[in-house]
N, C-alpha and C. Protein backbone atom coordinates (compact mmCIF):
# COMPACT_ATOMS: atom_id res chain seq x y z
N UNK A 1 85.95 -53.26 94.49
CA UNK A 1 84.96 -53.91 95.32
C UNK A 1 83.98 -54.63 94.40
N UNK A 2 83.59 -55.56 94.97
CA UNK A 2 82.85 -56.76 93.83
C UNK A 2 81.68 -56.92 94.29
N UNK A 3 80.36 -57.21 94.08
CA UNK A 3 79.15 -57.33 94.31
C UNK A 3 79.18 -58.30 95.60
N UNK A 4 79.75 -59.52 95.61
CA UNK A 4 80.10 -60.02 96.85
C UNK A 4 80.61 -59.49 98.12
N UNK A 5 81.78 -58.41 97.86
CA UNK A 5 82.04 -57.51 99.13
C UNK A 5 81.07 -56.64 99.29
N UNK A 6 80.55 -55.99 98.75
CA UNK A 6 79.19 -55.17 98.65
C UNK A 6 78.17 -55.99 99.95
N UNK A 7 77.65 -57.03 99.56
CA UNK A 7 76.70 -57.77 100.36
C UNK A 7 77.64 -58.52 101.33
N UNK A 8 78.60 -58.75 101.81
CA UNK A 8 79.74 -59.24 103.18
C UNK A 8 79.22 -57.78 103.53
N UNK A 9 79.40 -56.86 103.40
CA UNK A 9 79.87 -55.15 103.95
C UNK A 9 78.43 -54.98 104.65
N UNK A 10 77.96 -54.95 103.39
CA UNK A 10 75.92 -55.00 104.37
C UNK A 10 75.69 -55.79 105.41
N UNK A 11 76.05 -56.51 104.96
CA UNK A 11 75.58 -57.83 106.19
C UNK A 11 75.80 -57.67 107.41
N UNK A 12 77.47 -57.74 107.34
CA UNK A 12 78.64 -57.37 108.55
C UNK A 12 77.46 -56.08 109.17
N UNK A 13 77.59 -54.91 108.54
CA UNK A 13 77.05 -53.33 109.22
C UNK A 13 75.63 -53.71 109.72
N UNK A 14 74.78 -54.58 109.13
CA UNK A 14 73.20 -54.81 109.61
C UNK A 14 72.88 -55.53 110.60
N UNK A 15 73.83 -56.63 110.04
CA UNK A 15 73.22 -58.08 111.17
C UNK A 15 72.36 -58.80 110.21
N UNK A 16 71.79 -58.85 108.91
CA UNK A 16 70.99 -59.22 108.06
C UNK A 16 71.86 -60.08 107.36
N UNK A 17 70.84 -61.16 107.47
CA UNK A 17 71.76 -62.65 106.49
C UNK A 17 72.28 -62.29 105.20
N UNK A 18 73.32 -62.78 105.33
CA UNK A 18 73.79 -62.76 103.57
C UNK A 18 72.73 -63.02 102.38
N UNK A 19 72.33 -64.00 102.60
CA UNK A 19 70.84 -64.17 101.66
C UNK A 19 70.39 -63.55 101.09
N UNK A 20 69.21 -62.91 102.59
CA UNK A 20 68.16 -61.78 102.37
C UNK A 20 69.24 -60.42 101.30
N UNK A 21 70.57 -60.09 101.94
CA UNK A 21 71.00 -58.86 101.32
C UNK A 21 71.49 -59.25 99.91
N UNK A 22 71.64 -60.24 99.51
CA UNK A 22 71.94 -60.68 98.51
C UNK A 22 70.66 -60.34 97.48
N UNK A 23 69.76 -60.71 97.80
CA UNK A 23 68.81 -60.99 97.19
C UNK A 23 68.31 -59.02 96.81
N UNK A 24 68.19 -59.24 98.22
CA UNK A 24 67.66 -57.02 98.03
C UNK A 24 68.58 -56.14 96.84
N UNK A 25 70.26 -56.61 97.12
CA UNK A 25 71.00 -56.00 95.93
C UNK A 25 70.92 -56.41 94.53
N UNK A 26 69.99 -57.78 94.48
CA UNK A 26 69.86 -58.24 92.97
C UNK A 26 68.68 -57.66 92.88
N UNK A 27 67.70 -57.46 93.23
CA UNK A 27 66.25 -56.58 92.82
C UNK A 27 66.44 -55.38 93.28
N UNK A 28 67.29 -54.66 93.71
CA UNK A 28 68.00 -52.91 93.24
C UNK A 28 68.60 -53.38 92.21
N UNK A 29 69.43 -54.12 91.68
CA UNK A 29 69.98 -53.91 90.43
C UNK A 29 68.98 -54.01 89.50
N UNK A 30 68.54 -55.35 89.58
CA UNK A 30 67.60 -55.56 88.09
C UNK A 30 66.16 -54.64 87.75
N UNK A 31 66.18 -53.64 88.64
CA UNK A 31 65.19 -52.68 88.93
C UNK A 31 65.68 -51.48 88.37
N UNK A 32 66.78 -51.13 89.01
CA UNK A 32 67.59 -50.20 88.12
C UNK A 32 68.03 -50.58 86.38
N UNK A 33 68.16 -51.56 86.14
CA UNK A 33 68.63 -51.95 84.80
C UNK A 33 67.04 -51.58 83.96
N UNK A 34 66.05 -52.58 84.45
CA UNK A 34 64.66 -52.62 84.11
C UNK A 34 64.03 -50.88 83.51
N UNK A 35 64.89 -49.86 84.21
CA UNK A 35 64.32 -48.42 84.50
C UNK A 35 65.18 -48.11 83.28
N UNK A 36 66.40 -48.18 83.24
CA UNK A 36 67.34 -47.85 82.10
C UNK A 36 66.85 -48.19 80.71
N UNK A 37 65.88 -49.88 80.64
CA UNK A 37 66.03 -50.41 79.74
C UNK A 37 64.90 -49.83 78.49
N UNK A 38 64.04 -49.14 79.83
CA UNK A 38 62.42 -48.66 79.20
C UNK A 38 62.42 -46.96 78.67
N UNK A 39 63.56 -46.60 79.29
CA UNK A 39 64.22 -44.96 78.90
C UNK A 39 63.96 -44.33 80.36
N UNK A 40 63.76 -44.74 81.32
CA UNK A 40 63.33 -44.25 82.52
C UNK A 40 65.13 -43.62 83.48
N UNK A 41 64.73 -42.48 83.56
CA UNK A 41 66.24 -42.29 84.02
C UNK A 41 65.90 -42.33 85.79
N UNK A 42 66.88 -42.92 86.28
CA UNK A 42 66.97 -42.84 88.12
C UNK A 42 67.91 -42.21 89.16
N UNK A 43 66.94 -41.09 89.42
CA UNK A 43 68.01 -40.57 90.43
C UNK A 43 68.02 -40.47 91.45
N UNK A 44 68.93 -40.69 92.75
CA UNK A 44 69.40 -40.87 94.11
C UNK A 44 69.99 -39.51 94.38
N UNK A 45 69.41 -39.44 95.23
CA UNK A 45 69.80 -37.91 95.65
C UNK A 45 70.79 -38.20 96.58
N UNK A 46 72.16 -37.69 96.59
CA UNK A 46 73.26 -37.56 97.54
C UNK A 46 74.35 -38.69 97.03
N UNK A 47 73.70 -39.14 95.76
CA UNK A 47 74.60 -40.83 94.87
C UNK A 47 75.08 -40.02 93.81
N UNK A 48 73.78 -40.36 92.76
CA UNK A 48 74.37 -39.67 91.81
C UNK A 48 73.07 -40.06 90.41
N UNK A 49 73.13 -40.02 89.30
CA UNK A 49 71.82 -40.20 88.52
C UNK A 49 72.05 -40.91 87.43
N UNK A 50 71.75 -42.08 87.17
CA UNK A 50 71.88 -42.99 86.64
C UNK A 50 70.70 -42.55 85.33
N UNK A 51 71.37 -42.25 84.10
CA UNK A 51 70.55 -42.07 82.70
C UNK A 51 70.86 -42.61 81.48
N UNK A 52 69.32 -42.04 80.67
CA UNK A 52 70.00 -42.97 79.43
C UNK A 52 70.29 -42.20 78.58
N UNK A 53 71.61 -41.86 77.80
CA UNK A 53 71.57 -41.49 77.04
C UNK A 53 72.27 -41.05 75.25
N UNK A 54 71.44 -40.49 74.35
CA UNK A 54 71.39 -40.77 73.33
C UNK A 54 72.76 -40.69 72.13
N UNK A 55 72.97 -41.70 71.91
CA UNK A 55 74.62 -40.83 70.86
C UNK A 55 74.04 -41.01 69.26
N UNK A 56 74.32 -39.95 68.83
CA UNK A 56 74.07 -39.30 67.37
C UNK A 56 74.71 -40.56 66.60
N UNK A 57 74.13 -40.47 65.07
CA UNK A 57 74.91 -41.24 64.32
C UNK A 57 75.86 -41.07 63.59
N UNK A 58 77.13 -42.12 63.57
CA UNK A 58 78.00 -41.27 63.21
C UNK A 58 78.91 -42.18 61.85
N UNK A 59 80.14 -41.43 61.32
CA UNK A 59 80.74 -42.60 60.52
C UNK A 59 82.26 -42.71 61.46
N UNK A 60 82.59 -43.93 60.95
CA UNK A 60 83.57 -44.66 61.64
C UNK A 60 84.37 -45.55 60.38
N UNK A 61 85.80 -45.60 61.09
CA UNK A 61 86.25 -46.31 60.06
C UNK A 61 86.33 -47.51 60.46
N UNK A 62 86.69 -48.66 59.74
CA UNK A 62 87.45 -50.08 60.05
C UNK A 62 88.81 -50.18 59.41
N UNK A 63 89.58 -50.20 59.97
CA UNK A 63 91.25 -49.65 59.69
C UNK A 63 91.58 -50.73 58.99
N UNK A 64 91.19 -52.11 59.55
CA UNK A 64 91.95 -53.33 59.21
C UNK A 64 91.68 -53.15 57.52
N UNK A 65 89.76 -53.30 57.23
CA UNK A 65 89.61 -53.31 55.48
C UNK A 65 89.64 -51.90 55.03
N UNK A 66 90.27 -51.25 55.83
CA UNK A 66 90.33 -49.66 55.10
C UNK A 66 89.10 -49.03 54.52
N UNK A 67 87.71 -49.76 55.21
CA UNK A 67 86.28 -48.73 54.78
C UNK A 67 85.91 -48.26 55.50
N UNK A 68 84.72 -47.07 55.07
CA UNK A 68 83.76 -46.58 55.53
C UNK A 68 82.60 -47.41 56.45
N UNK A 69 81.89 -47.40 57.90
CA UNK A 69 80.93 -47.74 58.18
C UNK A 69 79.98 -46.81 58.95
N UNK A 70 78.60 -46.78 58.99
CA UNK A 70 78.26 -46.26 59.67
C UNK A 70 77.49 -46.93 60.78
N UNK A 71 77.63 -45.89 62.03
CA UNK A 71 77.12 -46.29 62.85
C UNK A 71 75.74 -45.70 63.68
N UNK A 72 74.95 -46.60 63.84
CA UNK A 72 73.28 -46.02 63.56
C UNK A 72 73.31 -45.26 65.07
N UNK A 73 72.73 -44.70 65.23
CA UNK A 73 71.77 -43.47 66.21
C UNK A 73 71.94 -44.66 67.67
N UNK A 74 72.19 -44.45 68.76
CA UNK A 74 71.76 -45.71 69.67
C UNK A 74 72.04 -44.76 71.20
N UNK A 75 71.34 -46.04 71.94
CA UNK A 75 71.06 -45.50 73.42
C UNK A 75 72.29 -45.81 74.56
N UNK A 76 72.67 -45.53 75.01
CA UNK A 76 73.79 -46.02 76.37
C UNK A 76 73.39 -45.48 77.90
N UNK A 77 73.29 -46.41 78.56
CA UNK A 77 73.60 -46.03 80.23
C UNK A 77 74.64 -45.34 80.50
N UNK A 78 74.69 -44.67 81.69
CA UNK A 78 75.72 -43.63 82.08
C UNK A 78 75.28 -43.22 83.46
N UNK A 79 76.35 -42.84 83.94
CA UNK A 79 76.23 -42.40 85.90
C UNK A 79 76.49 -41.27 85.53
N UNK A 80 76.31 -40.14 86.81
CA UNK A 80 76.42 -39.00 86.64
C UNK A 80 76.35 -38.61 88.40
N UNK A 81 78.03 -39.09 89.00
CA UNK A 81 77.69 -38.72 89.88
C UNK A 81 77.41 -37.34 90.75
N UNK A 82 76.97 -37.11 91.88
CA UNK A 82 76.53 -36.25 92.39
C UNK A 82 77.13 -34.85 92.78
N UNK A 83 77.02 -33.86 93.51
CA UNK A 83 78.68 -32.75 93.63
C UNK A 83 79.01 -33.00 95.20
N UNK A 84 77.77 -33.27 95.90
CA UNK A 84 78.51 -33.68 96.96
C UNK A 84 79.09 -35.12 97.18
N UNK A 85 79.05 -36.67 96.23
CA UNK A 85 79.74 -37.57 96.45
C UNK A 85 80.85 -37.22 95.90
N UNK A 86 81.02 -36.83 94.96
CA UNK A 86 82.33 -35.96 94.32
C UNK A 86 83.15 -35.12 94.78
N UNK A 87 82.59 -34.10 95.45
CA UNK A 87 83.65 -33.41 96.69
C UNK A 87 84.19 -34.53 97.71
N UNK A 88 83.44 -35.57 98.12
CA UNK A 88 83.86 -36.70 99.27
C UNK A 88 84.53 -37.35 98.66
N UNK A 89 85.03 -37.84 97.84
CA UNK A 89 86.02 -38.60 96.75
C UNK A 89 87.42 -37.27 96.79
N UNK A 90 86.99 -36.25 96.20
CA UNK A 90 88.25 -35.68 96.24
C UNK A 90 88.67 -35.23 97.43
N UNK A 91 88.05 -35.07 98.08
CA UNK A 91 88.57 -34.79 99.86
C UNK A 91 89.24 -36.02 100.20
N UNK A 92 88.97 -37.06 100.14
CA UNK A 92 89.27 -38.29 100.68
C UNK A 92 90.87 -39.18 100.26
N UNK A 93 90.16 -39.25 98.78
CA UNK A 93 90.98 -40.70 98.24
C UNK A 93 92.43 -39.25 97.84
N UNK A 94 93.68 -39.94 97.63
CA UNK A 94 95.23 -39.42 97.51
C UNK A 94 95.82 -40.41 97.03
C-alpha cells in the first residue's frame, strides 16, 4: 500500500477531499519524522512506537579493498509494533 492508497482509503471511508487528507497525512508524517529527528520517541497506543535508536560503534570490513573500517556510534529510526496489532496480523494474514 502506497501513501496514495492510504489517502484514496481515507477519503473513500470519510467523505473528506483528497486534498485536505492528503495534506493531514503529510503533517502526521513530517511531525513524526520532526519528533524522530530531535531524539523524541512517539508512541500510539494500540499502533505501535516509533523510536530512536542508538547502534554502538563498530568495525566492519570492505571486502572489495580487503580493509579495516570503522564505523562511528550513530542514531536510527525503528517501529516497534504493538502486542495487540501483532496478535491482529497473526490472526489474520495466511
Amino acid at each position: 500500500m502506497t501513501k496514495a492508497d492510504i489517502v484514496n482509503e481515507i477519503s473513500k471511508n470519510t467523505g473528506i477531499e483528497k486534498v485536505t487528507v492528503q495534506k493531514t497525512v503529510e503533517a502526521f508524517m513530517d511531525t513524526l519524522k520532526g519528533s524522530l529527528v530531535k531524539g523524541k520517541n512517539v508512541y500510539l497506543r494500540g499502533f505501535g512506537s516509533f523510536v530512536v535508536k542508538k547502534r554502538a560503534e563498530k568495525t566492519a570490513r570492505n571486502i572489495s579493498k580487503n580493509t579495516t573500517i570503522i564505523i562511528p556510534e550513530h542514531f536510527i529510526p525503528s517501529f516497534k509494533p504493538s502486542k495487540s496489532f501483532v496478535s491482529k496480523v497473526k490472526d489474520t494474514v495466511k
